[in-house]
Protein backbone atom coordinates (compact mmCIF):
# COMPACT_ATOMS: atom_id res chain seq x y z
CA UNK A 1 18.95 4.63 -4.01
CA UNK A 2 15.40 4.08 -3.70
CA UNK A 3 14.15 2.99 0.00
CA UNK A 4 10.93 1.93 1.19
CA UNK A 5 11.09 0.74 4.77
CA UNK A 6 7.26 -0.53 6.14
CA UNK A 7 6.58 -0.50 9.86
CA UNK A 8 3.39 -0.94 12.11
CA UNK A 9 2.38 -4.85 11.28
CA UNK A 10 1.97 -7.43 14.03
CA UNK A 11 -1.11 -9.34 16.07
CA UNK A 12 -4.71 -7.79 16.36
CA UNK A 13 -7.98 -9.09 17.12
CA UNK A 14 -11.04 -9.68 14.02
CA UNK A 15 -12.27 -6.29 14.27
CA UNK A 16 -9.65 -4.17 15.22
CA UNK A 17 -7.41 -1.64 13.89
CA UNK A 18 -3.72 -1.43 12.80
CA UNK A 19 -1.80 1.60 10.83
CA UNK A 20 0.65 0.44 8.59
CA UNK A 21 4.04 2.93 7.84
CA UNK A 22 6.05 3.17 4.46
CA UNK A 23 9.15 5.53 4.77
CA UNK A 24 10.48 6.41 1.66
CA UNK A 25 13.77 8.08 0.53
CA UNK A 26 16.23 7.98 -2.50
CA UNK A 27 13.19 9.50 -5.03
CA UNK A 28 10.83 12.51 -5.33
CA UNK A 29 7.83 11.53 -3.03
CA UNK A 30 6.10 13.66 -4.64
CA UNK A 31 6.16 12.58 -8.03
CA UNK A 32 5.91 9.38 -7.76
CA UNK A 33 2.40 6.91 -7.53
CA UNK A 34 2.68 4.71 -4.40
CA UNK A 35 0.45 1.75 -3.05
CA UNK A 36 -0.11 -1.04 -0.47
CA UNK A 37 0.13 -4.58 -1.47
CA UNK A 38 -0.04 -7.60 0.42
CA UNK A 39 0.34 -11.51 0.04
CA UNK A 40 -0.65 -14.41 1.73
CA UNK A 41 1.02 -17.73 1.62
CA UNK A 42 -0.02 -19.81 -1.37
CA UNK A 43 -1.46 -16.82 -2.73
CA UNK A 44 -0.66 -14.20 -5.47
CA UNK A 45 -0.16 -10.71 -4.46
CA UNK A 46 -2.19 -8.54 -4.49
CA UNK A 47 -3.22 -4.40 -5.13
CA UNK A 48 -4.84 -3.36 -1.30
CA UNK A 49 -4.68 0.53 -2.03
CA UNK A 50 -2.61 2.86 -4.44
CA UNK A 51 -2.63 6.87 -4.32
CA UNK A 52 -1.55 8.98 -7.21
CA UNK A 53 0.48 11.61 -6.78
CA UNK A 54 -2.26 13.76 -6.79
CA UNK A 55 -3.78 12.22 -4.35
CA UNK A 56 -6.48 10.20 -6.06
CA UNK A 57 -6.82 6.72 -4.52
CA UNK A 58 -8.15 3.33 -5.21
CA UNK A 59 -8.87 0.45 -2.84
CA UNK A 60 -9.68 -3.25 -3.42
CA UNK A 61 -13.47 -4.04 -2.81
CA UNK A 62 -12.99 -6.05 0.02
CA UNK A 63 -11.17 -3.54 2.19
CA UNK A 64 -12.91 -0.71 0.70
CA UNK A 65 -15.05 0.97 3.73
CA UNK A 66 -12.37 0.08 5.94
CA UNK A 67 -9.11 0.57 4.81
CA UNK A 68 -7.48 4.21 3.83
CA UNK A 69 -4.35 5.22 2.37
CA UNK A 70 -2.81 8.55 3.11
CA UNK A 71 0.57 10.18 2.67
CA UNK A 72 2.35 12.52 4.44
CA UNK A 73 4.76 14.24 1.56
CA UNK A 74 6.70 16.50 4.05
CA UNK A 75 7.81 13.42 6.04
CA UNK A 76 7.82 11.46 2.59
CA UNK A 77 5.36 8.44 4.77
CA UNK A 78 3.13 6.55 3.23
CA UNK A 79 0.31 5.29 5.89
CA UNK A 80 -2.29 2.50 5.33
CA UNK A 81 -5.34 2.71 8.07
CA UNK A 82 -7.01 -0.65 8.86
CA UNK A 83 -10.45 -0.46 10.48
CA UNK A 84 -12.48 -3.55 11.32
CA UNK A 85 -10.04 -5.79 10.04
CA UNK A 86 -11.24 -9.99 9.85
CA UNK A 87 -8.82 -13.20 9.36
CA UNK A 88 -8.62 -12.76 5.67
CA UNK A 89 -6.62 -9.29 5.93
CA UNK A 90 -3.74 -11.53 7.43
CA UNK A 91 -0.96 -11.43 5.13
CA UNK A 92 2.47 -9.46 4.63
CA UNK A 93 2.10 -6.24 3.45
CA UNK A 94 4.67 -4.79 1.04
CA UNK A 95 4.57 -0.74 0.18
CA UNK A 96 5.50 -0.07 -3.19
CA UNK A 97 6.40 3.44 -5.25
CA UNK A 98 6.62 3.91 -9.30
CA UNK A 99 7.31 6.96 -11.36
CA UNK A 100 4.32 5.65 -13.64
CA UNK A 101 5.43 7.86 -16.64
CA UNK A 102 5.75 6.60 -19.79
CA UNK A 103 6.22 8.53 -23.15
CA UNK A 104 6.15 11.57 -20.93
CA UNK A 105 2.90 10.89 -19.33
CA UNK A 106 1.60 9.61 -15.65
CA UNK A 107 0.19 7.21 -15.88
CA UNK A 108 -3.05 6.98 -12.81
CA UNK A 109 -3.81 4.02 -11.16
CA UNK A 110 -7.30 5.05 -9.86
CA UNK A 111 -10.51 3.92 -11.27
CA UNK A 112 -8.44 1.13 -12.93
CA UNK A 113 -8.60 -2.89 -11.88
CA UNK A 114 -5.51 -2.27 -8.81
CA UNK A 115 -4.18 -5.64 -9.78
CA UNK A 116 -3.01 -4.55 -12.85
CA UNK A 117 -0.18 -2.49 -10.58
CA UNK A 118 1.46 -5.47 -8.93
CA UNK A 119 4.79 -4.77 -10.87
CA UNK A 120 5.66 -1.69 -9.19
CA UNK A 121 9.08 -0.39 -9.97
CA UNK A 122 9.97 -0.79 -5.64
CA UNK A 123 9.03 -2.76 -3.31
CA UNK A 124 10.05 -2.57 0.89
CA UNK A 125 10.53 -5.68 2.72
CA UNK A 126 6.70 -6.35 3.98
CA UNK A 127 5.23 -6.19 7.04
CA UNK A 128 3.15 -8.87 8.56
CA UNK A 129 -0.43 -8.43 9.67
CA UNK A 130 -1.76 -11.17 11.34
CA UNK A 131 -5.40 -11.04 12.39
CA UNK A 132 -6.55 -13.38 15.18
CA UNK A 133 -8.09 -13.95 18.48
C-alpha cells in the first residue's frame, strides 16, 4: 500500500522559512516522480515543485528563487524548503508520487507547465502552512 505521510507545516512570519516532510513507503522511491502541491480555500490546486526520478526538478514561478525540493532516497523523504515565504504561500500542502510510465516510458515532468501534474496517482493528507504575523 502506497503511503505518503507530510509533516513540518504550521505558523511562520512573511519572510521566514519552513521545511516541509513527505515520508513515503508501499512503492519504489526510486522509481517513481514525486511533487509538492498545495491548495488554498476557494482555490484550485495547484503544482508548487515536482522532481523526477532523476532528479530533475521544476518549480512554479512564483516560488521559484525560494522554494527547493529535495529527496532523500535512502530514507525514501521527500523535503520541500521554503525561504522568504509571504501570505500568498498559505495553503495546505499535499505531497504526491506517480510511476509516470506509460507505454513503457517515464514520462518527466520538468520543463513542462507543473499544472498539468495535478492528477498524481497519490496523494498524503496535506499539511497546512499558514503565513502570518
Amino acid at each position: 500500500e502506497v503511503r505518503l505521510v507530510e509533516s513540518g507545516g504550521g505558523l511562520v512570519q512573511p519572510g521566514g522559512s519552513l521545511t516541509l516532510s513527505c515520508a513515503a513507503s508501499g512503492f519504489s522511491f526510486s522509481d517513481y516522480g514525486m511533487g509538492w502541491f498545495r491548495q488554498a480555500p476557494g482555490r484550485e490546486r495547484e503544482g508548487v515543485a515536482t522532481i523526477d526520478r532523476d532528479g530533475a526538478t521544476n518549480y512554479r514561478g512564483s516560488v521559484a528563487g525560494r522554494f527547493t525540493i529535495f529527496k532523500d532516497s535512502a530514507k525514501k523523504i521527500l523535503y520541500l524548503q521554503m525561504n522568504n515565504v509571504n501570505p500568498e504561500d498559505t495553503a495546505t500542502y499535499y505531497c504526491a508520487a506517480d510511476p509516470l510510465v506509460v507505454g513503457g516510458y517515464y514520462h518527466k515532468m520538468a520543463g513542462q507547465d507543473i499544472d498539468r501534474f495535478r492528477n498524481l496517482a497519490y496523494w498524503g493528507q496535506g499539511t497546512q502552512v499558514t503565513v502570518s504575523s
